[in-house]
Protein backbone atom coordinates (compact mmCIF):
# COMPACT_ATOMS: atom_id res chain seq x y z
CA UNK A 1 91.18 57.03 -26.87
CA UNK A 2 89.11 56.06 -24.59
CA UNK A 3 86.38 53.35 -25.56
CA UNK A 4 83.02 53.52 -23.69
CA UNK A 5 82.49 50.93 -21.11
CA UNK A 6 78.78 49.08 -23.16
CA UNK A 7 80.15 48.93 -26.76
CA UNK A 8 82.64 46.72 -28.13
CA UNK A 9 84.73 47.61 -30.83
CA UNK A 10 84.62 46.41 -34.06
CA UNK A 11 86.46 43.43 -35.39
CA UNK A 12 88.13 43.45 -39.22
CA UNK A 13 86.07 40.20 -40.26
CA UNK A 14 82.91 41.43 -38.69
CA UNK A 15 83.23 44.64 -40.89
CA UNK A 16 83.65 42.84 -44.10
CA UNK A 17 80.43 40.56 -43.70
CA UNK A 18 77.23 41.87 -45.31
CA UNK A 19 74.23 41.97 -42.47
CA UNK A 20 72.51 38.49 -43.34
CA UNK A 21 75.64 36.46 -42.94
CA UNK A 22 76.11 38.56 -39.69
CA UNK A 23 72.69 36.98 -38.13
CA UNK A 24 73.22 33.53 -39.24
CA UNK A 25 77.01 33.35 -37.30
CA UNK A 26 74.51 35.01 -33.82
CA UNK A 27 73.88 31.39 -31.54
CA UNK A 28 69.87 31.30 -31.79
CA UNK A 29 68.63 32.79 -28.87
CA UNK A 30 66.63 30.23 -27.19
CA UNK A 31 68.34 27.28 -27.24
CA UNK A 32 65.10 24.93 -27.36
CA UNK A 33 64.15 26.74 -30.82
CA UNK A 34 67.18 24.32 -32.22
CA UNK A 35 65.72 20.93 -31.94
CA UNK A 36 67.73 17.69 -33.30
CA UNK A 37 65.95 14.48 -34.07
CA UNK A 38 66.59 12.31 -31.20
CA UNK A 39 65.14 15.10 -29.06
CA UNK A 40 61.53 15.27 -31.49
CA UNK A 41 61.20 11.65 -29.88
CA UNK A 42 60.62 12.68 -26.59
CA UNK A 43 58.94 16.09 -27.16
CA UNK A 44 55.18 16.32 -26.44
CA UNK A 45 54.33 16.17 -30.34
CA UNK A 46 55.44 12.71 -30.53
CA UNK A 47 52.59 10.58 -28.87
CA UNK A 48 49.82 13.05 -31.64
CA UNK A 49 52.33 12.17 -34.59
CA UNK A 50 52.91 7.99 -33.64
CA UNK A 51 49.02 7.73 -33.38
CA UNK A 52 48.11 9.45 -36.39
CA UNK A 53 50.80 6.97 -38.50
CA UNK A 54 49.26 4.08 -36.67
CA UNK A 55 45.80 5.58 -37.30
CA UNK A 56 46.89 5.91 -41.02
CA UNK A 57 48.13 1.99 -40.97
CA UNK A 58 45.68 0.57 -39.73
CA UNK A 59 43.24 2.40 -42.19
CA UNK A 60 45.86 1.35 -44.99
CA UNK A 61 45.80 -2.43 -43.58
CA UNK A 62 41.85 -2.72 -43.11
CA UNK A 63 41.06 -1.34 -46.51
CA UNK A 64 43.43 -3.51 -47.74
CA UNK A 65 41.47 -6.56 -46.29
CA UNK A 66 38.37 -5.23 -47.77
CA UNK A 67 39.97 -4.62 -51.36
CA UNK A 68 41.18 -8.25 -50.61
CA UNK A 69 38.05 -10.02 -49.56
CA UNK A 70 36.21 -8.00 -52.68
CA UNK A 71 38.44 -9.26 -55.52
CA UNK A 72 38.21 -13.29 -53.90
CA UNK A 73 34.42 -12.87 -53.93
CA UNK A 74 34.34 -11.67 -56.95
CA UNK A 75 36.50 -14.25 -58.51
CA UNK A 76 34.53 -17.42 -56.62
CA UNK A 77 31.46 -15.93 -57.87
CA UNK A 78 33.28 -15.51 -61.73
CA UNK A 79 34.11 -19.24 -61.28
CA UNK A 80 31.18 -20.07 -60.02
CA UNK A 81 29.25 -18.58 -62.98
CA UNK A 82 31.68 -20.20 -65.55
CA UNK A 83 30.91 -23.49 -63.93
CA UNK A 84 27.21 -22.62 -64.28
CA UNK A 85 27.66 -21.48 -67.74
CA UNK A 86 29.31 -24.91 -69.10
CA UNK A 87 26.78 -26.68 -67.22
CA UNK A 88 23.23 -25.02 -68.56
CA UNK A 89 25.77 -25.30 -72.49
CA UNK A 90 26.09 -29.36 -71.84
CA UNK A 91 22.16 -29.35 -70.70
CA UNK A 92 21.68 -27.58 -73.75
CA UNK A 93 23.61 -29.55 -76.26
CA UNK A 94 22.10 -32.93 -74.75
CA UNK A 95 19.09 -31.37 -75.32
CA UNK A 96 19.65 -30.72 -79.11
CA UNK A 97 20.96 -34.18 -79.67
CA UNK A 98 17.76 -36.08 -78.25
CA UNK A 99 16.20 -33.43 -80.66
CA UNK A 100 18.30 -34.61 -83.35
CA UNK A 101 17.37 -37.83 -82.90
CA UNK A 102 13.78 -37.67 -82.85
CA UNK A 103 13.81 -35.60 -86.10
CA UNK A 104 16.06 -38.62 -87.68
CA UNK A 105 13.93 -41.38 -85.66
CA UNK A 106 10.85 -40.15 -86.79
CA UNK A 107 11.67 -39.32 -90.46
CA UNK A 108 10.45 -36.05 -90.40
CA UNK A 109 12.83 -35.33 -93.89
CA UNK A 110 9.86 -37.29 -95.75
CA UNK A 111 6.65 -36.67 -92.86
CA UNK A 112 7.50 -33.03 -92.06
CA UNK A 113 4.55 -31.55 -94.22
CA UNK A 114 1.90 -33.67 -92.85
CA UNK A 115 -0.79 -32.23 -89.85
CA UNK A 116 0.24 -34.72 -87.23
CA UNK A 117 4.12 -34.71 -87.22
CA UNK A 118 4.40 -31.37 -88.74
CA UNK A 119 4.10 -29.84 -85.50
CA UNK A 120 6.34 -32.01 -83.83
CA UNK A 121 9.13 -32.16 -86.59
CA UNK A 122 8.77 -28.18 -86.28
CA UNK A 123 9.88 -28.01 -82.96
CA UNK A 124 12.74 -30.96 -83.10
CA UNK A 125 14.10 -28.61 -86.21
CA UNK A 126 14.07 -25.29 -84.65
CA UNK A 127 15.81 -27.38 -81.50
CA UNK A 128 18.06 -28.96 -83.79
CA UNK A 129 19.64 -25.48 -85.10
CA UNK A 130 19.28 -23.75 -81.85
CA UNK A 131 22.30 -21.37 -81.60
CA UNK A 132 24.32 -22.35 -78.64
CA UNK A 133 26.41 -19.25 -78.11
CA UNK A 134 23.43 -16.90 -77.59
CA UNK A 135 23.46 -18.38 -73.75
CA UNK A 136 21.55 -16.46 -71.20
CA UNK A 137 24.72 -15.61 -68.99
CA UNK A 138 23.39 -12.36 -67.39
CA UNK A 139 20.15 -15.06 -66.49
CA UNK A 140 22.44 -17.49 -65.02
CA UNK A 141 24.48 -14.70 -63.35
CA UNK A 142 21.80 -13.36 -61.60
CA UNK A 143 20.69 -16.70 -60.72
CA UNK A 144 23.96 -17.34 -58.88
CA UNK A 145 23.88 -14.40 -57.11
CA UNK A 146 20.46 -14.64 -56.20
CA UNK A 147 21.37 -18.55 -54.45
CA UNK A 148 24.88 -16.90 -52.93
CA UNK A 149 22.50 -13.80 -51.11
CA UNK A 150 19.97 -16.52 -49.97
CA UNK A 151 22.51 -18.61 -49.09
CA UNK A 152 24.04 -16.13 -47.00
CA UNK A 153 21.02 -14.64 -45.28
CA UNK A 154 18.78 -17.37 -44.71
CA UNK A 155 20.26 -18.97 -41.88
CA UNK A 156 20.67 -15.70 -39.80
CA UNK A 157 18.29 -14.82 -37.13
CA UNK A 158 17.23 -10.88 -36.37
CA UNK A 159 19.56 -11.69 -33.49
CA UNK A 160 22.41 -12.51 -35.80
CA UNK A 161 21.95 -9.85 -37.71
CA UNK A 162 21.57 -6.95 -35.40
CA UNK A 163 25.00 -8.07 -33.48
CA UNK A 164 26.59 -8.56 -36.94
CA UNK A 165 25.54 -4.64 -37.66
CA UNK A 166 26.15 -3.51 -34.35
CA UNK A 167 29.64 -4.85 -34.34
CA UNK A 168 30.67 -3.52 -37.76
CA UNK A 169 29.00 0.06 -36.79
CA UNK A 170 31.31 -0.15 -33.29
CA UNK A 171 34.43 -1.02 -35.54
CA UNK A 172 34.33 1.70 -37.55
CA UNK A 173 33.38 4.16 -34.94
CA UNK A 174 35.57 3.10 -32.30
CA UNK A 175 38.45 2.79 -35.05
CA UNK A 176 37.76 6.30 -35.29
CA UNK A 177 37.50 7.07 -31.24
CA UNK A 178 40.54 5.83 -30.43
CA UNK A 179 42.68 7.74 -32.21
């Protein structure tokens, strides 16, 4: 009845448990494998994981701006054009009243056959039933762009603009750099 001195005997409740369940009561054998939260803040991961959230806000943030600064542009322009729009319609429906008026003026119901006023009465008619709602709007659009680009670049110098591109390029690179 005597045991060897290395081996251990046995207990009841270790003999009843199938292997698996006996490796997951072991302790883990290294005690740093079994890492809590509090101690992921101060392991050397930490700094490479904060930077690369903080890389990924201020990605979010910037293209946020951008999306921002798009959609106003676009909707000054869109006003701007509607503006435009009513304008060149007001233009046009002065126009076809003074057109309206010379026709009446002139009596071109009872001269419009003759050489001399046929002509003119001609062109007062075909003013007078001008369709309004055909406006030129992709004319006027490109119009307004056209001022809003000239407007924009005309008063920059070479100077201007190679310190404007050089200041974008370092954003984004050094954006990138950092991180």
């Amino acid at each position: 009845m005597h045991e060897p001195s290395g081996k251990r005997r046995k207990t009841s409740h270790q003999l009843s448990l199938p292997p698996q369940e006996q490796q997951l009561q072991r302790p883990p054998e290294h005690p740093e494998q079994a890492i809590s939260r509090s101690s992921f803040f101060f392991s050397h991961h930490a700094p490479l994981v904060f930077s690369s959230y903080l890389k990924l806000l201020l990605h979010a943030a910037g293209l946020f701006i951008l999306i921002l600064a798009i959609l106003f542009i676009l909707r000054v322009s869109q006003q701007e054009m509607d503006g435009r729009v009513m304008q060149h319609l007001q233009e046009l429906e002065e126009e076809k009243l003074q057109c309206t008026q010379s026709y009446q003026e002139n009596q071109c119901d009872l001269y419009g056959h003759q050489p001399f006023f046929g002509t003119f009465c001609n062109q007062w008619f075909a003013c007078m039933n001008r369709d309004l709602r055909g406006v030129g709007r992709a004319k006027i659009m490109m119009t307004v762009y056209g001022e809003l680009v000239n407007a924009l670049v005309e008063p920059l110098t070479i100077k201007a603009m190679l310190a404007i591109c050089l200041l974008l390029f370092g954003i984004f690179v050094g954006s990138t750099l950092v991180f």
